[in-house]
N, C-alpha and C. Protein backbone atom coordinates (compact mmCIF):
# COMPACT_ATOMS: atom_id res chain seq x y z
N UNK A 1 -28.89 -0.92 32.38
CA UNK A 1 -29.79 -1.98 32.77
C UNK A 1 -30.32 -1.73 34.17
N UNK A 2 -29.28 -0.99 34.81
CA UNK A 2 -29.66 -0.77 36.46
C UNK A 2 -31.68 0.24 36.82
N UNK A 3 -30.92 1.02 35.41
CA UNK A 3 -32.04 2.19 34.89
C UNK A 3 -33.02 1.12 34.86
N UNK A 4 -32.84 0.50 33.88
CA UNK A 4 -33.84 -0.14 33.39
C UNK A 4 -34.83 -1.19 34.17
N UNK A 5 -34.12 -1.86 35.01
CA UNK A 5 -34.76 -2.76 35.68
C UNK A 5 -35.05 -2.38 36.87
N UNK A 6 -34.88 -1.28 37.70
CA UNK A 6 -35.24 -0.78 39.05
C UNK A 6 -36.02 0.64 38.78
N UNK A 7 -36.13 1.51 37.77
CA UNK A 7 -36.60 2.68 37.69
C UNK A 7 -37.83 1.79 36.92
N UNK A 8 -37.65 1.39 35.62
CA UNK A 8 -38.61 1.49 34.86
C UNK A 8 -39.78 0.06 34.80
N UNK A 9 -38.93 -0.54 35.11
CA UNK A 9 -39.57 -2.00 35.86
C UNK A 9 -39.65 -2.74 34.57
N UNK A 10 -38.93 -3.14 33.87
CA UNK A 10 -38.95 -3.27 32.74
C UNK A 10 -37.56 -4.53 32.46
N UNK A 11 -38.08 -5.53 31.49
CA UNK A 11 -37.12 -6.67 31.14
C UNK A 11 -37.02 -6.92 30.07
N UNK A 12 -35.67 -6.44 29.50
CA UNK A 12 -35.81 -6.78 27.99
C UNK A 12 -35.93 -8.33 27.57
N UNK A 13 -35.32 -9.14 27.68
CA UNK A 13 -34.95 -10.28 27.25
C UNK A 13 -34.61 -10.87 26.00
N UNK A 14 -34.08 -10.18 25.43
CA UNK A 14 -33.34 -10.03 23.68
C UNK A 14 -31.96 -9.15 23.73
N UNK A 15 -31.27 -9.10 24.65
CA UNK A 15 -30.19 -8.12 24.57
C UNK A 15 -29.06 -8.70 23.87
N UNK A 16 -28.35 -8.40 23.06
CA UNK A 16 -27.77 -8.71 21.98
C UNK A 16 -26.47 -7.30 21.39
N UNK A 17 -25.53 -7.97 21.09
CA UNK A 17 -24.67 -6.54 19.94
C UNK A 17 -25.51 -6.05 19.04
N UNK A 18 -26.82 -6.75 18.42
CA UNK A 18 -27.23 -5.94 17.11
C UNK A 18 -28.50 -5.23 17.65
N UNK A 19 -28.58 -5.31 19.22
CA UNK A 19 -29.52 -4.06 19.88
C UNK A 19 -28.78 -2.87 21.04
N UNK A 20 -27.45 -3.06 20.66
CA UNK A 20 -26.61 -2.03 21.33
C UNK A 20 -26.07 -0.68 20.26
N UNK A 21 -26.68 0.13 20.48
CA UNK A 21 -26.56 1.49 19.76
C UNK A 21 -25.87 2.43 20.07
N UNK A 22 -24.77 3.32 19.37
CA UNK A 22 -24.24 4.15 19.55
C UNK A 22 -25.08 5.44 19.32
N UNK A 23 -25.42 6.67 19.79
CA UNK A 23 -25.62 7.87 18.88
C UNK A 23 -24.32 8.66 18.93
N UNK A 24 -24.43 9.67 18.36
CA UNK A 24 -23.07 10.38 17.83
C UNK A 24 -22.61 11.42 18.74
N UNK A 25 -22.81 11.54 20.00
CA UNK A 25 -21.74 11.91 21.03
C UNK A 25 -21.52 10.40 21.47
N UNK A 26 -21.82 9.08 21.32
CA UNK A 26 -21.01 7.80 21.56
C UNK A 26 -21.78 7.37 23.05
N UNK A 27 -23.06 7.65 23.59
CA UNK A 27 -23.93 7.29 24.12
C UNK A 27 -24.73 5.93 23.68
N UNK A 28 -24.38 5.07 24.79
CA UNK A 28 -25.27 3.86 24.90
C UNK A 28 -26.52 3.71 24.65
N UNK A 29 -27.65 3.48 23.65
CA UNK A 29 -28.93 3.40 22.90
C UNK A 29 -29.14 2.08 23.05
N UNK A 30 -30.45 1.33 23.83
CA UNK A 30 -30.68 -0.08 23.90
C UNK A 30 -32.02 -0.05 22.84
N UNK A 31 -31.87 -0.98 21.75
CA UNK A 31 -32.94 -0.99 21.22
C UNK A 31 -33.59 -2.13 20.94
N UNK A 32 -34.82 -2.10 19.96
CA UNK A 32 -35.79 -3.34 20.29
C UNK A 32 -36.51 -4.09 21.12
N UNK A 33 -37.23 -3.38 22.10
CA UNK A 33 -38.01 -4.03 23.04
C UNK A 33 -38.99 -5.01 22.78
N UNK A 34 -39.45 -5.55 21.40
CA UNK A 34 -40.33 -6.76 21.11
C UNK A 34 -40.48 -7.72 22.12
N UNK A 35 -39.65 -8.15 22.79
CA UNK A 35 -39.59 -9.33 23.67
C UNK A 35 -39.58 -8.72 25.11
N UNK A 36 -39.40 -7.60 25.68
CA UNK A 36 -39.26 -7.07 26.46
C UNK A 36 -40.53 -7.33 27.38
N UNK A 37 -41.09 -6.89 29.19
CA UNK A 37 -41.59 -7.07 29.70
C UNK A 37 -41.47 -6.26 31.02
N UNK A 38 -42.91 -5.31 31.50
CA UNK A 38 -43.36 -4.45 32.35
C UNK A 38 -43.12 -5.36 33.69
N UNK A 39 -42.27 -5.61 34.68
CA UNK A 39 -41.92 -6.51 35.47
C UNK A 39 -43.39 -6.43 36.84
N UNK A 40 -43.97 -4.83 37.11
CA UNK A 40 -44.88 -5.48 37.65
C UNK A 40 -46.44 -6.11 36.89
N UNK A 41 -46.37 -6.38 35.73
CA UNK A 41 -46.98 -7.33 35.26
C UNK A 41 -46.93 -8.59 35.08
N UNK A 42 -45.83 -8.95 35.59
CA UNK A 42 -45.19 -10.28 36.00
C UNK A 42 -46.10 -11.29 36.97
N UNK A 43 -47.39 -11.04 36.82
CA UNK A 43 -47.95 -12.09 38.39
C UNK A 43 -47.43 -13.74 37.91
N UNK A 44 -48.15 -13.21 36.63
CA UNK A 44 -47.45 -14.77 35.48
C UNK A 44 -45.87 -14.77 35.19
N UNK A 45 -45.42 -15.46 35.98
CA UNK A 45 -43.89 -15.39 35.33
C UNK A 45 -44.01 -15.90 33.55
N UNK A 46 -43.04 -14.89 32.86
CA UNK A 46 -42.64 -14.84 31.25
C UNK A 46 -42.12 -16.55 31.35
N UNK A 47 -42.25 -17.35 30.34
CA UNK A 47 -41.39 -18.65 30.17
C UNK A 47 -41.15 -18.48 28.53
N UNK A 48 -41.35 -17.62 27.72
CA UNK A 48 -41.71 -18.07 26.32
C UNK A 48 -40.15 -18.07 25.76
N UNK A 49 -39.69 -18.75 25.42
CA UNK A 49 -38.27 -19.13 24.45
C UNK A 49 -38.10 -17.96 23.70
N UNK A 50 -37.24 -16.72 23.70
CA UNK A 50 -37.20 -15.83 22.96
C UNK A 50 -35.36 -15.61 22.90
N UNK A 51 -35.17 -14.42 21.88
CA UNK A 51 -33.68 -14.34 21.98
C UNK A 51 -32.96 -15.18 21.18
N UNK A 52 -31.32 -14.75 20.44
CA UNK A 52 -30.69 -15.55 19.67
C UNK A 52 -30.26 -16.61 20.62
N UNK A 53 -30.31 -17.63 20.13
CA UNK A 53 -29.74 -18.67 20.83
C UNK A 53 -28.22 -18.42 21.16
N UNK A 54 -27.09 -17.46 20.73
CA UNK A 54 -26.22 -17.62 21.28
C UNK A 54 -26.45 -16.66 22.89
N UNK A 55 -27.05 -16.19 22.97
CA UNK A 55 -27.69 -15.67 24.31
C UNK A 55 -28.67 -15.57 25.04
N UNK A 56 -29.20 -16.86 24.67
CA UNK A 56 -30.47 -17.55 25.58
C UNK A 56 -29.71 -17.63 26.56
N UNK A 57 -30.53 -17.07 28.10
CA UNK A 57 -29.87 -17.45 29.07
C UNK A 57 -30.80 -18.73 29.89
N UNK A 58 -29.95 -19.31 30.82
CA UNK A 58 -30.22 -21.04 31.16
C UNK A 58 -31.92 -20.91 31.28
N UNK A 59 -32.41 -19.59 31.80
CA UNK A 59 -33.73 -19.87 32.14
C UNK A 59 -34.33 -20.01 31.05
N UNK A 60 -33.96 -19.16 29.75
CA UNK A 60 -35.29 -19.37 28.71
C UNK A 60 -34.96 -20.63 28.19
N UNK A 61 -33.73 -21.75 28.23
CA UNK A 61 -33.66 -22.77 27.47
C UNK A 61 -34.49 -23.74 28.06
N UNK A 62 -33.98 -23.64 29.30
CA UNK A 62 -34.77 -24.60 30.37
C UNK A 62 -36.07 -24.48 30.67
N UNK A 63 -36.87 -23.40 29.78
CA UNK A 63 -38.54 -23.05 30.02
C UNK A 63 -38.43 -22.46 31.42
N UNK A 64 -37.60 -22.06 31.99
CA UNK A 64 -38.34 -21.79 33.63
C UNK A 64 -38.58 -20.54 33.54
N UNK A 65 -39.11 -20.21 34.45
CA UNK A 65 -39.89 -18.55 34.63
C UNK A 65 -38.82 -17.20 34.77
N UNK A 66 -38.92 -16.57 33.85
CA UNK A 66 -37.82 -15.27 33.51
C UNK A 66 -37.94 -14.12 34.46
N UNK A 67 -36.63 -13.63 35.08
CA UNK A 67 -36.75 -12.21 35.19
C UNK A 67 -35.71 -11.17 35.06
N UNK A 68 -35.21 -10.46 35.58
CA UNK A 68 -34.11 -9.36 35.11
C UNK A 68 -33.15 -10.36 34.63
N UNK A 69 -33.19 -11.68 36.08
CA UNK A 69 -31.38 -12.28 35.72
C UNK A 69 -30.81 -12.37 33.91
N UNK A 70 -32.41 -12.71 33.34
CA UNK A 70 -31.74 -12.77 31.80
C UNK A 70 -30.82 -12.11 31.35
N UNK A 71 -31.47 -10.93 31.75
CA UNK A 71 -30.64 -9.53 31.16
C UNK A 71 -29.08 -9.52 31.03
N UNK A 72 -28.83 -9.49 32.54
CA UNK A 72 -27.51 -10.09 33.49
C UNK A 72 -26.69 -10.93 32.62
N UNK A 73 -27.38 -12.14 32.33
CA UNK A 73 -26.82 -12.76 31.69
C UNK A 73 -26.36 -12.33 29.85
N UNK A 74 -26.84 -11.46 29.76
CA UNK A 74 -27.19 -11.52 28.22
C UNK A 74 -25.95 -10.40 28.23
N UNK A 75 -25.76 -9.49 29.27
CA UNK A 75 -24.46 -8.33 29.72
C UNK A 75 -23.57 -9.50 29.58
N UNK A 76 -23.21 -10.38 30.64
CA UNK A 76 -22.23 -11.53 30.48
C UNK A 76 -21.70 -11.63 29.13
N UNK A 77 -22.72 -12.25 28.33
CA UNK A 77 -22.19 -13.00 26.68
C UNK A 77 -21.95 -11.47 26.17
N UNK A 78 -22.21 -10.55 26.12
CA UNK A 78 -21.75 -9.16 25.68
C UNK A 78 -20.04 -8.92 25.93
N UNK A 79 -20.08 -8.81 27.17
CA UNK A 79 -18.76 -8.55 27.99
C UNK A 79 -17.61 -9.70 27.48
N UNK A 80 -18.22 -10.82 27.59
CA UNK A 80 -17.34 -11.92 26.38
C UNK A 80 -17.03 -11.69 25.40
N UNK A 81 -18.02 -11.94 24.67
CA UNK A 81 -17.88 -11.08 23.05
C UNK A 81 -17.09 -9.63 22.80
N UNK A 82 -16.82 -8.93 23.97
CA UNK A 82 -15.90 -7.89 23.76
C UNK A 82 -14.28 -8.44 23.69
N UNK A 83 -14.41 -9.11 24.45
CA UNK A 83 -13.25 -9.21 24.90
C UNK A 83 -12.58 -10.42 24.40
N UNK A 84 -12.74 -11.64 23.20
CA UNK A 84 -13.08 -12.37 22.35
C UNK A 84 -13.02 -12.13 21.08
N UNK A 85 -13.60 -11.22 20.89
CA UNK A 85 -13.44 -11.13 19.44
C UNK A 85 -12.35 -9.73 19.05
């Protein structure tokens, strides 16, 4: 995500277990960018409700204006879900 949000300028906002990919040396694959977003295209902050609701993070529920933190958050409910189930 570090890649992702400081090199490529880029916000997924759908991060989820069923967009975390293994390939077969066991390398991390993020997939599905549909909802995703070019961060310096951001003049308009993103508000649009996207993402499973078990990992909507507070900003997209609350409509307020999105940026990496989603992500952050969406690592959070991941890192739970590891360690949880």
């Amino acid at each position: 995500m570090d890649y992702l949000h400081n090199e490529v300028k880029v916000i997924h906002r759908d991060l989820n277990s069923e967009n975390i990919l293994l390939d077969a040396d066991d390398n991390v694959k993020i997939a599905d960018f549909g909802w995703s977003n070019w961060m310096p295209e951001l003049k308009k902050k993103r508000m649009t409700i996207c993402g499973k609701n078990e990992y909507k993070a507070p900003e997209i529920i609350n409509k307020l204006p999105q940026t990496e933190k989603v992500d952050i958050w969406n690592i959070g409910v991941l890192i739970y879900e590891l360690f949880t189930n």
